[in-house]
C-alpha atoms as a PDB file:
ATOM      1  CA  UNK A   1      67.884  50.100  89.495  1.00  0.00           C
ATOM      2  CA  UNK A   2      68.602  53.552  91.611  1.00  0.00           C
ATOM      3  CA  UNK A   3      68.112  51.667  94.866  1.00  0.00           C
ATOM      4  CA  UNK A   4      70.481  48.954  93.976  1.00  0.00           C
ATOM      5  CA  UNK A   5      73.111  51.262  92.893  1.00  0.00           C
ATOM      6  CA  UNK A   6      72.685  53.024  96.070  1.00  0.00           C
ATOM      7  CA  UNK A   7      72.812  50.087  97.910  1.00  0.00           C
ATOM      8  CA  UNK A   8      75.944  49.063  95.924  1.00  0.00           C
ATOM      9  CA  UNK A   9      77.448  51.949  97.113  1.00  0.00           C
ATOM     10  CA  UNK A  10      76.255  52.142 100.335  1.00  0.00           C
ATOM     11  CA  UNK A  11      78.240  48.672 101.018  1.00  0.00           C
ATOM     12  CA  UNK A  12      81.230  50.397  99.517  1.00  0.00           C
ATOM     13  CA  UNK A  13      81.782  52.868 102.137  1.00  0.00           C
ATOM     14  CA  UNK A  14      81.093  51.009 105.126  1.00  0.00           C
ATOM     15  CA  UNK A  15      83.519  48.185 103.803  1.00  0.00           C
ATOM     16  CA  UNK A  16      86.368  50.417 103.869  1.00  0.00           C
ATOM     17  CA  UNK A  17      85.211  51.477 107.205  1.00  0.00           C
ATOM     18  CA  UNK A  18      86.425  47.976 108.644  1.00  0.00           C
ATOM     19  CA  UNK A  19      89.458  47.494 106.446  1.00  0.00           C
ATOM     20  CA  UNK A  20      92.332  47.368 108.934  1.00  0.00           C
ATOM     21  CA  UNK A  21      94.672  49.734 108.080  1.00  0.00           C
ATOM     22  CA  UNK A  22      98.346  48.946 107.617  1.00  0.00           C
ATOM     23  CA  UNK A  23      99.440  49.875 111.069  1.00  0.00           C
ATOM     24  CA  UNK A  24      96.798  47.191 112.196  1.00  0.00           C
ATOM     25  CA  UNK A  25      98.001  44.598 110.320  1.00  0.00           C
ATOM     26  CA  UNK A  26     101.434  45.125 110.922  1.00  0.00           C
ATOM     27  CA  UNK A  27     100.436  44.966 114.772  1.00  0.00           C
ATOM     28  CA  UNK A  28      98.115  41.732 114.102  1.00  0.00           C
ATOM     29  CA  UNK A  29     101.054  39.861 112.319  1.00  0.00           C
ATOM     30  CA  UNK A  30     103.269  40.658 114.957  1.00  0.00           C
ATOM     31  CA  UNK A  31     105.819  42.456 112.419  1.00  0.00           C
ATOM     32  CA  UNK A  32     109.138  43.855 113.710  1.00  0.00           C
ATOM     33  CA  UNK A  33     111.941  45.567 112.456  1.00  0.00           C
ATOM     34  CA  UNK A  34     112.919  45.199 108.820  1.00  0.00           C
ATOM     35  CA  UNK A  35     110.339  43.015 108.384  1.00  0.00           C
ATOM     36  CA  UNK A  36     107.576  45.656 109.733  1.00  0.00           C
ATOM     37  CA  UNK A  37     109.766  48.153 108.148  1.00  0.00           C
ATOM     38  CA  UNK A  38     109.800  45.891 103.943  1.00  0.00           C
ATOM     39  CA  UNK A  39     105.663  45.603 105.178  1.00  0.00           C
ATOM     40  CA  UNK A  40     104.634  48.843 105.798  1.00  0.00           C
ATOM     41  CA  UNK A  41     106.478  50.422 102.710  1.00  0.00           C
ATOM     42  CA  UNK A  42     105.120  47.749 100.425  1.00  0.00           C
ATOM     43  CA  UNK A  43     101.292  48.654 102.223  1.00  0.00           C
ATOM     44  CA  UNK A  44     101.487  52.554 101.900  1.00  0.00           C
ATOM     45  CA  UNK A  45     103.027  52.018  98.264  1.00  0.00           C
ATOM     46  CA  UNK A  46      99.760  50.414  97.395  1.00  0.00           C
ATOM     47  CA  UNK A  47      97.490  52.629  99.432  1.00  0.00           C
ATOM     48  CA  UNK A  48      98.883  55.247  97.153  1.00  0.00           C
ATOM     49  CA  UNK A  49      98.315  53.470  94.121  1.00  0.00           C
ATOM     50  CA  UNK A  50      94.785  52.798  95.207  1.00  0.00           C
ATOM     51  CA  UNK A  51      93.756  56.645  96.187  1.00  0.00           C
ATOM     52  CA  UNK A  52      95.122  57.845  93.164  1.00  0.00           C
ATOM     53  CA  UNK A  53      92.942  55.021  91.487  1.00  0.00           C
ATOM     54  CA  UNK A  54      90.070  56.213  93.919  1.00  0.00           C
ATOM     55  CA  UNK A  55      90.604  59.982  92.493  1.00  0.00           C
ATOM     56  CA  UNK A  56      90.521  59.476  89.279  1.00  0.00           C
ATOM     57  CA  UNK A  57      87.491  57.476  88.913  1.00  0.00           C
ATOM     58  CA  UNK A  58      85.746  60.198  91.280  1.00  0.00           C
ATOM     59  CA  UNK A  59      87.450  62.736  88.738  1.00  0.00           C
ATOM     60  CA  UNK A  60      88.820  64.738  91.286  1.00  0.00           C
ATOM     61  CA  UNK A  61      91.090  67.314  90.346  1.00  0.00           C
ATOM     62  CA  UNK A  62      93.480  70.075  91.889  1.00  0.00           C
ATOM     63  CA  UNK A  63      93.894  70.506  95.401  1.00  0.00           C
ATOM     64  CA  UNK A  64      90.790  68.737  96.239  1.00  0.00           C
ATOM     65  CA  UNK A  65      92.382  65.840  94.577  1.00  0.00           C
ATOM     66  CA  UNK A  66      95.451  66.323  96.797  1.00  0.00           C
ATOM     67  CA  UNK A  67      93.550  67.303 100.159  1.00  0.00           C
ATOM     68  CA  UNK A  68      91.340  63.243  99.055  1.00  0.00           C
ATOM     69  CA  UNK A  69      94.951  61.255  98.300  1.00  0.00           C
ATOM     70  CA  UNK A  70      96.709  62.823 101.615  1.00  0.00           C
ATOM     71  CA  UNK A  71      93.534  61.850 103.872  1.00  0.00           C
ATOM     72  CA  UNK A  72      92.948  58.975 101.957  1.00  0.00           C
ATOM     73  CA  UNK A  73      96.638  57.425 102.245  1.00  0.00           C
ATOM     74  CA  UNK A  74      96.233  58.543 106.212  1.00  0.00           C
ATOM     75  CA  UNK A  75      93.304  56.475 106.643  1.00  0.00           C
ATOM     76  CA  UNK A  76      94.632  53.514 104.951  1.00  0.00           C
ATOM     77  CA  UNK A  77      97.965  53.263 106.697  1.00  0.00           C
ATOM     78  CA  UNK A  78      96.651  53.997 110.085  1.00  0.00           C
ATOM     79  CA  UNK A  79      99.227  55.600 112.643  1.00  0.00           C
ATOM     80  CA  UNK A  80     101.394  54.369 114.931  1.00  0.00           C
ATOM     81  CA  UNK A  81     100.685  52.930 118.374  1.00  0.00           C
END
């Protein structure tokens, strides 16, 4: 049961590895302008949501918790070419 929890969590972190981030996608779909603009706030607005998620279920607290949403947010919206 260990190993498969492992494993479980193993795939976990390497899947996030090859998310694109919102940058990326942006890029890929060829966004511009307000568009890119109406994209990229909607993306980082749920990147937020998500590492907040992320710290709570890690309980993560303090500035640890802020040091974890900052790099976390960073990762998932990318930065710009």
């Amino acid at each position: 049961m260990s190993r498969l929890l492992l494993a479980f969590a193993f795939c976990l972190a390497t899947s996030s590895a090859y998310a694109a981030t919102c940058t990326e996608e942006a890029a890929s779909k060829k966004l511009a302008g307000a568009a890119k603009t109406s994209f990229m706030t909607k993306c980082e607005t749920d990147a937020k949501a998500s590492c907040e998620k992320q710290s709570a279920e890690k309980k993560v607290y303090g500035a640890a918790k802020a040091s974890f949403e900052k790099k976390c947010i960073t990762d998932a919206v990318g930065t710009a070419p």
